[in-house]
N, C-alpha and C. Protein backbone atom coordinates (compact mmCIF):
# COMPACT_ATOMS: atom_id res chain seq x y z
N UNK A 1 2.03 25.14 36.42
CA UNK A 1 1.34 24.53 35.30
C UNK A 1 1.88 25.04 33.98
N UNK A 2 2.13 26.57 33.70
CA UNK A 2 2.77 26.97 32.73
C UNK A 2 3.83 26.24 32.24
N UNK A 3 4.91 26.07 33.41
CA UNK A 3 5.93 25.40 33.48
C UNK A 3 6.06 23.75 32.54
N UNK A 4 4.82 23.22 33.18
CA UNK A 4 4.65 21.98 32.38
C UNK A 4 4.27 22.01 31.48
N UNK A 5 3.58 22.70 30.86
CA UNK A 5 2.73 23.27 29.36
C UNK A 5 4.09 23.72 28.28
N UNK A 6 5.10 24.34 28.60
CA UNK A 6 5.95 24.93 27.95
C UNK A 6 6.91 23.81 28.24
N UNK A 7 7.73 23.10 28.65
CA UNK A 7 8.29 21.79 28.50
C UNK A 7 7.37 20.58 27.80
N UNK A 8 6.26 20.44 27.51
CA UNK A 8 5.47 19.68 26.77
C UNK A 8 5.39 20.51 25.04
N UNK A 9 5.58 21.47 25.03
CA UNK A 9 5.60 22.01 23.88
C UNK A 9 6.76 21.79 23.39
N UNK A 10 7.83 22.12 24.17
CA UNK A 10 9.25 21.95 23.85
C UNK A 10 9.77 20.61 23.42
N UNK A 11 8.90 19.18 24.79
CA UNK A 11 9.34 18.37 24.31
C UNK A 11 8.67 17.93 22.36
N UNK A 12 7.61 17.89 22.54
CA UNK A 12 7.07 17.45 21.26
C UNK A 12 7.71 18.41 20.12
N UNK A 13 8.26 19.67 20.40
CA UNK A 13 8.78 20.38 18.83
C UNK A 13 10.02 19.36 18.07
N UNK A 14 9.85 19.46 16.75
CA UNK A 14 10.40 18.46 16.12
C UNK A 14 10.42 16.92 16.12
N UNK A 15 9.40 16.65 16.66
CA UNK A 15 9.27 15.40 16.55
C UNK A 15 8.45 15.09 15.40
N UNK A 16 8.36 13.48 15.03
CA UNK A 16 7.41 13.42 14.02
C UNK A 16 6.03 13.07 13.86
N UNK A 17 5.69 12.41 14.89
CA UNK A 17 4.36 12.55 15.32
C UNK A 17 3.73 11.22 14.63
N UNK A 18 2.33 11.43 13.85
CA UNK A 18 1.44 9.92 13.82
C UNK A 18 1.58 10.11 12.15
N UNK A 19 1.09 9.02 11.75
CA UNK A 19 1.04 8.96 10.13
C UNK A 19 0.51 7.45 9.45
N UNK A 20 0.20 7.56 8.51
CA UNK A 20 -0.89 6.67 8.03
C UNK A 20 -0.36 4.50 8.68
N UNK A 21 1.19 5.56 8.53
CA UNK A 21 1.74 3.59 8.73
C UNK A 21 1.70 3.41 10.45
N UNK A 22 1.70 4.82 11.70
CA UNK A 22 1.91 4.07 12.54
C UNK A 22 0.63 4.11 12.92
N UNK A 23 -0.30 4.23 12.58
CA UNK A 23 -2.25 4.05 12.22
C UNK A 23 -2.12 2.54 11.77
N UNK A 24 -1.82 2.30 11.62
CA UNK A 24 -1.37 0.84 10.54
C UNK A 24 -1.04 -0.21 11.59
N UNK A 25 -0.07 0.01 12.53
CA UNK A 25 0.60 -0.47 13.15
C UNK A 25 0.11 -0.41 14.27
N UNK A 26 -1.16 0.61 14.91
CA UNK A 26 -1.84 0.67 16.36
C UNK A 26 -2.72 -0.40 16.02
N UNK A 27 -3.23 -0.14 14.66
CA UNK A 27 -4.84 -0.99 14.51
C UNK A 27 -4.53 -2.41 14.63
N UNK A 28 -3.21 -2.98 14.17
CA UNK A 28 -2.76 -4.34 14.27
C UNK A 28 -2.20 -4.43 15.65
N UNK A 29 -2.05 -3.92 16.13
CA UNK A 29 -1.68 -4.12 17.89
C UNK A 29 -3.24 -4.13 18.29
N UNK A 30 -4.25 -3.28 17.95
CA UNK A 30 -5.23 -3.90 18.46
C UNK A 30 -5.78 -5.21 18.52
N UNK A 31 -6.32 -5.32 17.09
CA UNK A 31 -6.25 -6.51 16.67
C UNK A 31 -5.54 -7.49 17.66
N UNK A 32 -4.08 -8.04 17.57
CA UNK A 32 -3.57 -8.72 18.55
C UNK A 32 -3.73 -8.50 20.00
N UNK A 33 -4.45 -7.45 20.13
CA UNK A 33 -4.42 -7.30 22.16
C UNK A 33 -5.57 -8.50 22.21
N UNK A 34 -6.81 -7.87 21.07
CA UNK A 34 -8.07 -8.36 21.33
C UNK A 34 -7.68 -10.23 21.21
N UNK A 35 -6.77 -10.56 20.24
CA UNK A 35 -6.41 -11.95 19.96
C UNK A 35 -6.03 -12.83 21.52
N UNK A 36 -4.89 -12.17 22.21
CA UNK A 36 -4.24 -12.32 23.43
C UNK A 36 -4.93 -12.04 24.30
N UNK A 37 -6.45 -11.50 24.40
CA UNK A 37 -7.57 -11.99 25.30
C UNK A 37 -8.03 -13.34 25.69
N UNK A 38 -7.89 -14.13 24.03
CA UNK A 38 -8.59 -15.55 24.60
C UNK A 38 -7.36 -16.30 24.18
N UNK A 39 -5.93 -16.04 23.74
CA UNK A 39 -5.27 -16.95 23.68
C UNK A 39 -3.99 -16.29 24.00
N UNK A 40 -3.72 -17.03 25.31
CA UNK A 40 -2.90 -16.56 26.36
C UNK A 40 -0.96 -17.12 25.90
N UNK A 41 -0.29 -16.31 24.91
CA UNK A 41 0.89 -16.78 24.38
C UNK A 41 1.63 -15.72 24.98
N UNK A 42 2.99 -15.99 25.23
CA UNK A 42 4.20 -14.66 25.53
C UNK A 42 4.35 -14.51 24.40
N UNK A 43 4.73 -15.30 23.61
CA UNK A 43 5.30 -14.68 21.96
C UNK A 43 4.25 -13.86 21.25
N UNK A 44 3.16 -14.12 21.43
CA UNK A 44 2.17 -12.77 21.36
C UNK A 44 1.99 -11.45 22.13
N UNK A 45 2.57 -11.80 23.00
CA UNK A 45 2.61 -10.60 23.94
C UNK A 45 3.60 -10.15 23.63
N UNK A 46 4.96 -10.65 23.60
CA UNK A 46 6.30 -10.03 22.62
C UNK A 46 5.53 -9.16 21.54
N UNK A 47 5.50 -10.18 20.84
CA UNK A 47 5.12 -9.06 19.49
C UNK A 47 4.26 -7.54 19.65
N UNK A 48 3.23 -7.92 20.75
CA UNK A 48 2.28 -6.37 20.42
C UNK A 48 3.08 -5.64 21.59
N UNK A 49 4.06 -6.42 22.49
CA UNK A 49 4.94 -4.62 23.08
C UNK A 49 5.99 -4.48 22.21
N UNK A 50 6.51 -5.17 21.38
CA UNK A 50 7.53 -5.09 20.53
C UNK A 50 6.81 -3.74 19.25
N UNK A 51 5.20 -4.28 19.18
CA UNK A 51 4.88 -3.09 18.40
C UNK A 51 4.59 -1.87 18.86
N UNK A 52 4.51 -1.83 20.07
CA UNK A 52 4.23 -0.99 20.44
C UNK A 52 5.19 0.07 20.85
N UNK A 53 6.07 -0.66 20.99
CA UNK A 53 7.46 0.66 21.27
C UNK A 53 7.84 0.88 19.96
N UNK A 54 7.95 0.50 18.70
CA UNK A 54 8.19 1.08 17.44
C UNK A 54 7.37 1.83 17.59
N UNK A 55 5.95 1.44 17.53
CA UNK A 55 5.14 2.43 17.02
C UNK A 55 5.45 3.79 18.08
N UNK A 56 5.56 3.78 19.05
CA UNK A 56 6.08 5.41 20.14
C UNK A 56 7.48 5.74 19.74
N UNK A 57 8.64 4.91 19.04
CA UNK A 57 9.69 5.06 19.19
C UNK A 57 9.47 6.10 17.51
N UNK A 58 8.49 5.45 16.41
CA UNK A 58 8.23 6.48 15.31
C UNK A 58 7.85 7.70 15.45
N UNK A 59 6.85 7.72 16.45
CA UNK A 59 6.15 8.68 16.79
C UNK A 59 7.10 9.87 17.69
N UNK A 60 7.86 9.41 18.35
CA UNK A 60 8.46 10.57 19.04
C UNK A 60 10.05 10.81 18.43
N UNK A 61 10.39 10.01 17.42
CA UNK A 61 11.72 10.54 16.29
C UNK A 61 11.44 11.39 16.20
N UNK A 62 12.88 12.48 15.70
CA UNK A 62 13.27 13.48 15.28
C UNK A 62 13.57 13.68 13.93
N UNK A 63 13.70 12.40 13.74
CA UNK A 63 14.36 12.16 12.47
C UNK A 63 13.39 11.76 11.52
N UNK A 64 12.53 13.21 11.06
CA UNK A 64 11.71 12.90 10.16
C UNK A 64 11.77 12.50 8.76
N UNK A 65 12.81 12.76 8.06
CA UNK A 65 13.42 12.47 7.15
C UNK A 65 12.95 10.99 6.76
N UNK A 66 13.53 10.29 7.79
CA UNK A 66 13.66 8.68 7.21
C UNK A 66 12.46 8.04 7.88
N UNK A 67 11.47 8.72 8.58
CA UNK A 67 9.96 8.10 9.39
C UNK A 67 9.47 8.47 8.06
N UNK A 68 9.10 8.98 7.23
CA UNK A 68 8.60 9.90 5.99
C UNK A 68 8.70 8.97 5.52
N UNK A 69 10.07 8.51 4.74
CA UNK A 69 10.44 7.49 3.97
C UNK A 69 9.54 6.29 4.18
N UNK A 70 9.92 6.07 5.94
CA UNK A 70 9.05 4.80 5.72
C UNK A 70 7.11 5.07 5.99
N UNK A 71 6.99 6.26 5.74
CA UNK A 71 5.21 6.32 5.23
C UNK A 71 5.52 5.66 3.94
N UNK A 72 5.94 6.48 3.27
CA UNK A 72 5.93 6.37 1.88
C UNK A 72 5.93 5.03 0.89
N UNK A 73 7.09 4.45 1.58
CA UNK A 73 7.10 3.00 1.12
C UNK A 73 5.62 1.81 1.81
N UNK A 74 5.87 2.74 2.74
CA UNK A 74 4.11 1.62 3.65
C UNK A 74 2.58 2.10 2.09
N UNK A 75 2.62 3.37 2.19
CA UNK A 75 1.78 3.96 1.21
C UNK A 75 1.94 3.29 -0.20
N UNK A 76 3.36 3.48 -0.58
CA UNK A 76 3.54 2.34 -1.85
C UNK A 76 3.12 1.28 -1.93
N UNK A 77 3.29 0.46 -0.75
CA UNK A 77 2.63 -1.14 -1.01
C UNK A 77 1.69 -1.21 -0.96
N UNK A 78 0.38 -0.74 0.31
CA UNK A 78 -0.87 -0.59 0.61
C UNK A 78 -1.65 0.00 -1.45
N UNK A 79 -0.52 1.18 -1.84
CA UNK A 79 -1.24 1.09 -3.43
C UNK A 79 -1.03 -0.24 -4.17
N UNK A 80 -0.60 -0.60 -3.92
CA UNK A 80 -0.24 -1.76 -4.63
C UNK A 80 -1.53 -2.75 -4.42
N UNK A 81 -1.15 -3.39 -3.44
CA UNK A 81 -2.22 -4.20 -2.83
C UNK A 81 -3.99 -3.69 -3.31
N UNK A 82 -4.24 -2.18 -2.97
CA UNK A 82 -5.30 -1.85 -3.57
C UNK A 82 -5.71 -1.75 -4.87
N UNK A 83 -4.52 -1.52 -5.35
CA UNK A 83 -4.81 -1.83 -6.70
C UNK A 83 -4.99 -3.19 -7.48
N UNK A 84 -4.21 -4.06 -6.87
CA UNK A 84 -4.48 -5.53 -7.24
C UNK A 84 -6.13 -5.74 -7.27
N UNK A 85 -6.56 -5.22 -5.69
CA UNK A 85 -7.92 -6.27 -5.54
C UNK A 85 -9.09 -5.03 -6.82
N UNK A 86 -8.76 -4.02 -6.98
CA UNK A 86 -9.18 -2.94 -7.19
C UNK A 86 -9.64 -3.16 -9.15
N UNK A 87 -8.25 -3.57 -9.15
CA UNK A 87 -8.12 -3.50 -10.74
C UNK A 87 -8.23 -4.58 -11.21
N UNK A 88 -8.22 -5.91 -10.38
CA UNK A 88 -8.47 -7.15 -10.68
C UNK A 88 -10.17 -7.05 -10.93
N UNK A 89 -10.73 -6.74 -9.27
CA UNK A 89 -12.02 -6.52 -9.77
C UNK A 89 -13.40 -5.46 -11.24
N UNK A 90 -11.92 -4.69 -11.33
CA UNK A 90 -12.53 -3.63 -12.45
C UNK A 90 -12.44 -4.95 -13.69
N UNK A 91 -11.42 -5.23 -13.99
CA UNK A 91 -11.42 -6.23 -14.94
C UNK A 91 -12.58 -7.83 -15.02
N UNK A 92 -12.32 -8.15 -14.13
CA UNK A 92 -13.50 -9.05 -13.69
C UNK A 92 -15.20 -8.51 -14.76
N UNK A 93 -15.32 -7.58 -14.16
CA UNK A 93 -16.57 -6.71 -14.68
C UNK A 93 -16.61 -6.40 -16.37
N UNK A 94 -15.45 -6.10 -16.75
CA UNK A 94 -15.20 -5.63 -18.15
C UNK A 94 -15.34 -7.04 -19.02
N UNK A 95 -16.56 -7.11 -19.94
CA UNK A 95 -16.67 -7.96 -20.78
C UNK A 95 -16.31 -7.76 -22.29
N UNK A 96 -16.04 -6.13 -22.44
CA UNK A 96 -15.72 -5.62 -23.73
C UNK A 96 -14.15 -5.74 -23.90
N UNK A 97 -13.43 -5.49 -22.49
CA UNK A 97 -12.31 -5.75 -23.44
C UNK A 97 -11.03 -6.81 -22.73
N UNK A 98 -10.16 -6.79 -23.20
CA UNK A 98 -9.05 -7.45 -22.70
C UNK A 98 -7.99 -6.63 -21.98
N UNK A 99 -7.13 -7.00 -21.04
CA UNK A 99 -6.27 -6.71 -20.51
C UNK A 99 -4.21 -7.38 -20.65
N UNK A 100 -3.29 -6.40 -21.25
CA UNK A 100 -2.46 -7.56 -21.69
C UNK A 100 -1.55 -6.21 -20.58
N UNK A 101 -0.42 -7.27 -20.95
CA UNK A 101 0.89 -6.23 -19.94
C UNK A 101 2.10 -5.81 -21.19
N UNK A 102 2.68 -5.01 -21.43
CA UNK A 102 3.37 -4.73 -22.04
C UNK A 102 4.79 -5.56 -21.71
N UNK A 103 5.11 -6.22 -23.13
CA UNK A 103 6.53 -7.21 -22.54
C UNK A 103 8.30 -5.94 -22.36
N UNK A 104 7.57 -5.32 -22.43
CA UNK A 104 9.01 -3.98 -22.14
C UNK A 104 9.09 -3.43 -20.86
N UNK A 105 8.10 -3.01 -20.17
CA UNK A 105 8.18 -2.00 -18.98
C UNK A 105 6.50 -2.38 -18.15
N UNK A 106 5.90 -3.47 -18.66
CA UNK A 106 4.99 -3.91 -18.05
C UNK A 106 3.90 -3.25 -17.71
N UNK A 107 3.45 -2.14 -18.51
CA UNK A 107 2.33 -1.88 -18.18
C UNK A 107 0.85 -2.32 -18.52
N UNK A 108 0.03 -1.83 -18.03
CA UNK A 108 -0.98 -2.67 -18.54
C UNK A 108 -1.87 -2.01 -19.51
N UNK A 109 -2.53 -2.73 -20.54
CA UNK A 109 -2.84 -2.19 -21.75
C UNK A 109 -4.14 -2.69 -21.99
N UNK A 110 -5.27 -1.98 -21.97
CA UNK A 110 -6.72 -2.34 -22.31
C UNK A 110 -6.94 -2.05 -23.46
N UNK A 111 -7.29 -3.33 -24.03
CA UNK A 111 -7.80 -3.62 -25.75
C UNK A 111 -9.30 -3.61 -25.21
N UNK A 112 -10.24 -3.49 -27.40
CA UNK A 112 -11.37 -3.96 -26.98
C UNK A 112 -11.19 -5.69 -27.58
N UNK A 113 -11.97 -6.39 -27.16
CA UNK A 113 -12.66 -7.71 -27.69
C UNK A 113 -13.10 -7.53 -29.04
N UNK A 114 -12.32 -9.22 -29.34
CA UNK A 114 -12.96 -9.53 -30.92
C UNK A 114 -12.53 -9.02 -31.94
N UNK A 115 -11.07 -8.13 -31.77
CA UNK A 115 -10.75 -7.62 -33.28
C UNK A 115 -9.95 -8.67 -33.95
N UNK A 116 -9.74 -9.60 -33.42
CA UNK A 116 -8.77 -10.83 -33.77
C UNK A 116 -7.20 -10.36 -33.12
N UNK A 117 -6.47 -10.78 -34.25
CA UNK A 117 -4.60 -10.51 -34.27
C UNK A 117 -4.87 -8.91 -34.02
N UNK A 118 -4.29 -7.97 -33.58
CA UNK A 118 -4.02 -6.76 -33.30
C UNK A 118 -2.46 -6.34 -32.87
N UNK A 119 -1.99 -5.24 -33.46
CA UNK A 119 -1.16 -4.74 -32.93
C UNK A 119 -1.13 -3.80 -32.04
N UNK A 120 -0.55 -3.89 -30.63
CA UNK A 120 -0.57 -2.81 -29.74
C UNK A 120 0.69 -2.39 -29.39
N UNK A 121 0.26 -0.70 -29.44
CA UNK A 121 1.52 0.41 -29.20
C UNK A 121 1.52 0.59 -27.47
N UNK A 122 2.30 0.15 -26.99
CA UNK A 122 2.20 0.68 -25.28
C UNK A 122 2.30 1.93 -24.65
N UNK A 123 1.03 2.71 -24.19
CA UNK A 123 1.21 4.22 -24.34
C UNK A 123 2.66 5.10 -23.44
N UNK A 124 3.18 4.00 -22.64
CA UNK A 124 4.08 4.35 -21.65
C UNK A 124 5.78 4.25 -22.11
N UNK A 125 5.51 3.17 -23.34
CA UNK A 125 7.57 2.79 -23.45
C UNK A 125 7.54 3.05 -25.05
N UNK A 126 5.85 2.91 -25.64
CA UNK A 126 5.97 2.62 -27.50
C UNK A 126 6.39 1.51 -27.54
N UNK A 127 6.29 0.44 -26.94
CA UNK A 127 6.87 -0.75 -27.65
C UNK A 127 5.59 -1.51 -28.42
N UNK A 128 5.89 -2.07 -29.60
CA UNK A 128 4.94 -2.55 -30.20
C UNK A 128 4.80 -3.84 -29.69
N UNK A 129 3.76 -4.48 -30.18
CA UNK A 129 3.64 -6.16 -29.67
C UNK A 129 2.22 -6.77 -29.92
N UNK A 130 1.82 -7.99 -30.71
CA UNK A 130 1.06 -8.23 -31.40
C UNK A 130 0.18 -9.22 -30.38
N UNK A 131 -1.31 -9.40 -30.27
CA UNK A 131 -2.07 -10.01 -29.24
C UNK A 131 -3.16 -10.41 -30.12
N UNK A 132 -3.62 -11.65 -29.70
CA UNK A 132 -5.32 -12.20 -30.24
C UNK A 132 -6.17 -11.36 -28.80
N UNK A 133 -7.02 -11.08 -29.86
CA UNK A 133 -8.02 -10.74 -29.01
C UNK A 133 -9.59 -11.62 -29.29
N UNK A 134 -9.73 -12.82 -30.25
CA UNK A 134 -10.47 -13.02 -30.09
C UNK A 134 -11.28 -13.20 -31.63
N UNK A 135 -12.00 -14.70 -32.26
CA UNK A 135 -12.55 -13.49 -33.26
C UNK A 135 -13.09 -12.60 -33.80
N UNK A 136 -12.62 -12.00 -34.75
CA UNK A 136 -12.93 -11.28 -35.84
C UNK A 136 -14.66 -10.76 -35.95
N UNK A 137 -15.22 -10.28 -35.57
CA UNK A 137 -16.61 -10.15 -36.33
C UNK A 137 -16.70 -9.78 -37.46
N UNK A 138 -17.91 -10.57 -38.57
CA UNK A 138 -18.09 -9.84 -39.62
C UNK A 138 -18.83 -8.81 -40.29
């Protein structure tokens, strides 16, 4: 038993193990197992063993280096995406002010409402750039 305990240690050293994207990638193989319960396709069945050996083939790399990489970029988009529904909805809510994008480096820039013509400094590039906001109160 030792024997097998210490070759199981050995095998798993350096490998890279689980991480947020191949979590990502079990839950959507679930998803599709549960799908390919009531609708009986091979090309569905392709796909979730097709995911499923990536997802073991990530998991037991050595080559953590570039499994990392691809967390990272999975993590990049997933921010992305959250931030869309995230910041779309923060804005939604905001009746005081406006939202513009900077025409240099695109960031996004929260004015308040109603000062009329305004000039805005973009806190990220300094580029200036002039916006209605609406009118004027007196």
């Amino acid at each position: 038993m030792n024997k097998f305990r210490d070759w199981m240690r050995r095998f798993g050293s350096g490998r890279y193990g689980t991480d947020q994207y191949n979590r990502f990638l079990m839950l959507i193989t679930l998803i599709l197992m549960v799908v390919a319960i009531f609708v009986r396709s091979w090309v569905l069945e392709g796909i979730i063993l097709a995911l499923l050996i990536y997802g073991m083939y990530r998991t037991l790399s050595r080559n953590t280096v570039q499994r990392a990489e691809e967390n990272r970029k999975y993590l990049e988009i997933m921010g992305r995406i959250r931030g869309f529904f995230t910041g779309g909805m923060r804005q939604a809510r905001d009746r005081d002010h406006l939202y513009f994008r900077c025409p240099n480096c695109g960031q996004k820039v929260r004015v308040p409402r109603n000062h009329g013509h305004i000039e805005i400094t973009c806190p990220k590039c300094r580029t200036r750039f002039v916006k209605d906001t609406g009118a004027k109160r007196a």
